[in-house]
Protein backbone atom coordinates (compact mmCIF):
# COMPACT_ATOMS: atom_id res chain seq x y z
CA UNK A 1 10.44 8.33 18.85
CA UNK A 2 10.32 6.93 15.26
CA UNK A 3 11.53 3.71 14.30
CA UNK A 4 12.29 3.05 10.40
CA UNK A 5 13.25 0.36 8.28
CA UNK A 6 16.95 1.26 6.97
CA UNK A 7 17.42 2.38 3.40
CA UNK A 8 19.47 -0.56 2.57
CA UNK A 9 17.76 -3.74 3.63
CA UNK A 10 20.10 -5.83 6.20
CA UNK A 11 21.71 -8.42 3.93
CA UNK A 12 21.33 -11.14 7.02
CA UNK A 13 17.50 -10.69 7.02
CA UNK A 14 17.48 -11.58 3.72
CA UNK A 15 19.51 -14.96 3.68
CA UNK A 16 17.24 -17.93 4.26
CA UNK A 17 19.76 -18.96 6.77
CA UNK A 18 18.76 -16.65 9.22
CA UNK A 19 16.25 -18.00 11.57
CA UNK A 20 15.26 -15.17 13.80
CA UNK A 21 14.83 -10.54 13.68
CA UNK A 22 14.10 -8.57 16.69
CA UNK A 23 13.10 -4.95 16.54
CA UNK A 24 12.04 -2.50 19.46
CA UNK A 25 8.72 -1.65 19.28
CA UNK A 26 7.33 1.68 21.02
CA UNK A 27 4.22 1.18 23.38
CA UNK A 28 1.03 2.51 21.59
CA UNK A 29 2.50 0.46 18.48
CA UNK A 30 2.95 -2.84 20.68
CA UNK A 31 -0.38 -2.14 22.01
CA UNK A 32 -2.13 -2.81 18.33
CA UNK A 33 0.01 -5.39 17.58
CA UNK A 34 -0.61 -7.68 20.85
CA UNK A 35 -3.90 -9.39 19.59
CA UNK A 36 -2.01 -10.83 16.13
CA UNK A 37 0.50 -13.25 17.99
CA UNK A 38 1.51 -16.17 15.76
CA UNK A 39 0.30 -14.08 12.52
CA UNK A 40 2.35 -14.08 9.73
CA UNK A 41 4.27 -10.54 8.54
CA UNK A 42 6.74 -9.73 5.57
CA UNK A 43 10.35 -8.01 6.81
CA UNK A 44 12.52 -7.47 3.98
CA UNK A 45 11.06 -9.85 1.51
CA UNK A 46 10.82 -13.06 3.87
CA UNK A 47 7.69 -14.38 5.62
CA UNK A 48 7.95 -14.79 9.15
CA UNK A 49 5.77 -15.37 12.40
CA UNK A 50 5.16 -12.53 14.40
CA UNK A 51 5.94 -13.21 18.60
CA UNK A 52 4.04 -10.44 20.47
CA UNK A 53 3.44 -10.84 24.58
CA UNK A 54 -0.36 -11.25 24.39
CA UNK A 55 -0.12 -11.65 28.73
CA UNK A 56 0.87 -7.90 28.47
CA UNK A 57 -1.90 -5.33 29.41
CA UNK A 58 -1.64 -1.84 27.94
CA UNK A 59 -0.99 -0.58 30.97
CA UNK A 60 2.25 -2.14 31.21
CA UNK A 61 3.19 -1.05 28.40
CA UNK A 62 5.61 2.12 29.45
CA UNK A 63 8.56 1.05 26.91
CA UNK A 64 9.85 -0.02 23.96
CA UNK A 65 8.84 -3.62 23.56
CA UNK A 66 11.39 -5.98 21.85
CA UNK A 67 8.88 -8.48 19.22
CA UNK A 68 10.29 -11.32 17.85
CA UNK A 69 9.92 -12.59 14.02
CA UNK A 70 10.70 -16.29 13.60
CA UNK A 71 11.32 -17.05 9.60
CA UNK A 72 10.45 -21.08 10.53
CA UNK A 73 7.49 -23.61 10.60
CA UNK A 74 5.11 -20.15 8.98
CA UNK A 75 2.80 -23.14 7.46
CA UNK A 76 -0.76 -22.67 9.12
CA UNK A 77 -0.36 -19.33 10.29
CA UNK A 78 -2.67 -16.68 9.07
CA UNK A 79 -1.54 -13.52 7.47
CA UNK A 80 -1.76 -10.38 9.34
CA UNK A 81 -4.08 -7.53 7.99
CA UNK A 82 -2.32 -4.40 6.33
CA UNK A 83 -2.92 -2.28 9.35
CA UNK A 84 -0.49 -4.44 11.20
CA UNK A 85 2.53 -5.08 8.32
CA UNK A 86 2.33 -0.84 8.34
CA UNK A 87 3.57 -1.16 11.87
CA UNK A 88 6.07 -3.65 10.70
CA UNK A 89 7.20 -1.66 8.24
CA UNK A 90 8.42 0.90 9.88
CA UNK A 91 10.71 -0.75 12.27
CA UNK A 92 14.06 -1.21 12.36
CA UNK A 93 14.46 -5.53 12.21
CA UNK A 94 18.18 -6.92 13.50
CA UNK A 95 19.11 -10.69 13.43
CA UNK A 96 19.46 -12.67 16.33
CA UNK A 97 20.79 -15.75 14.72
């Protein structure tokens, strides 16, 4: 299964009104992402705060996670290394609100 980021960027994610993307993340890809909770991530242009499950073990990881990027209170956060905005990258980010 391959997740990618659409062609055109979604015009919501892009509005600094929008407060919150989701995307579905497959399991080996969750996996290395777990450990950078609360770490900061670019999706289409906007900084935002990563929201993996750290309580999840890899074992329980058997599906597509949904993660969780919240574009408010960023300030403190620490950036997340390149490995883990190439993950980013190549999902597919919806708004929530």
């Amino acid at each position: 299964m391959t997740f990618q980021i659409a062609e055109q960027p979604n015009i919501a994610l892009c509005s600094n009104r929008t407060r919150f993307a989701t995307a579905l993340c497959p399991p080996k890809e969750t996996a290395q992402l777990l450990p950078y909770n609360h770490y900061t991530v670019q999706v289409n242009g906007r900084t935002g705060v990563l929201v993996t499950y750290p309580d999840l073990k890899e074992t329980e990881l058997t599906q597509p996670v949904e993660l969780q990027i919240v574009f408010e209170h960023i300030a403190g956060h620490p950036a997340a290394p390149q490995e883990v905005q190439s993950i980013i990258n190549n999902l597919t980010f919806d708004t929530i609100s």
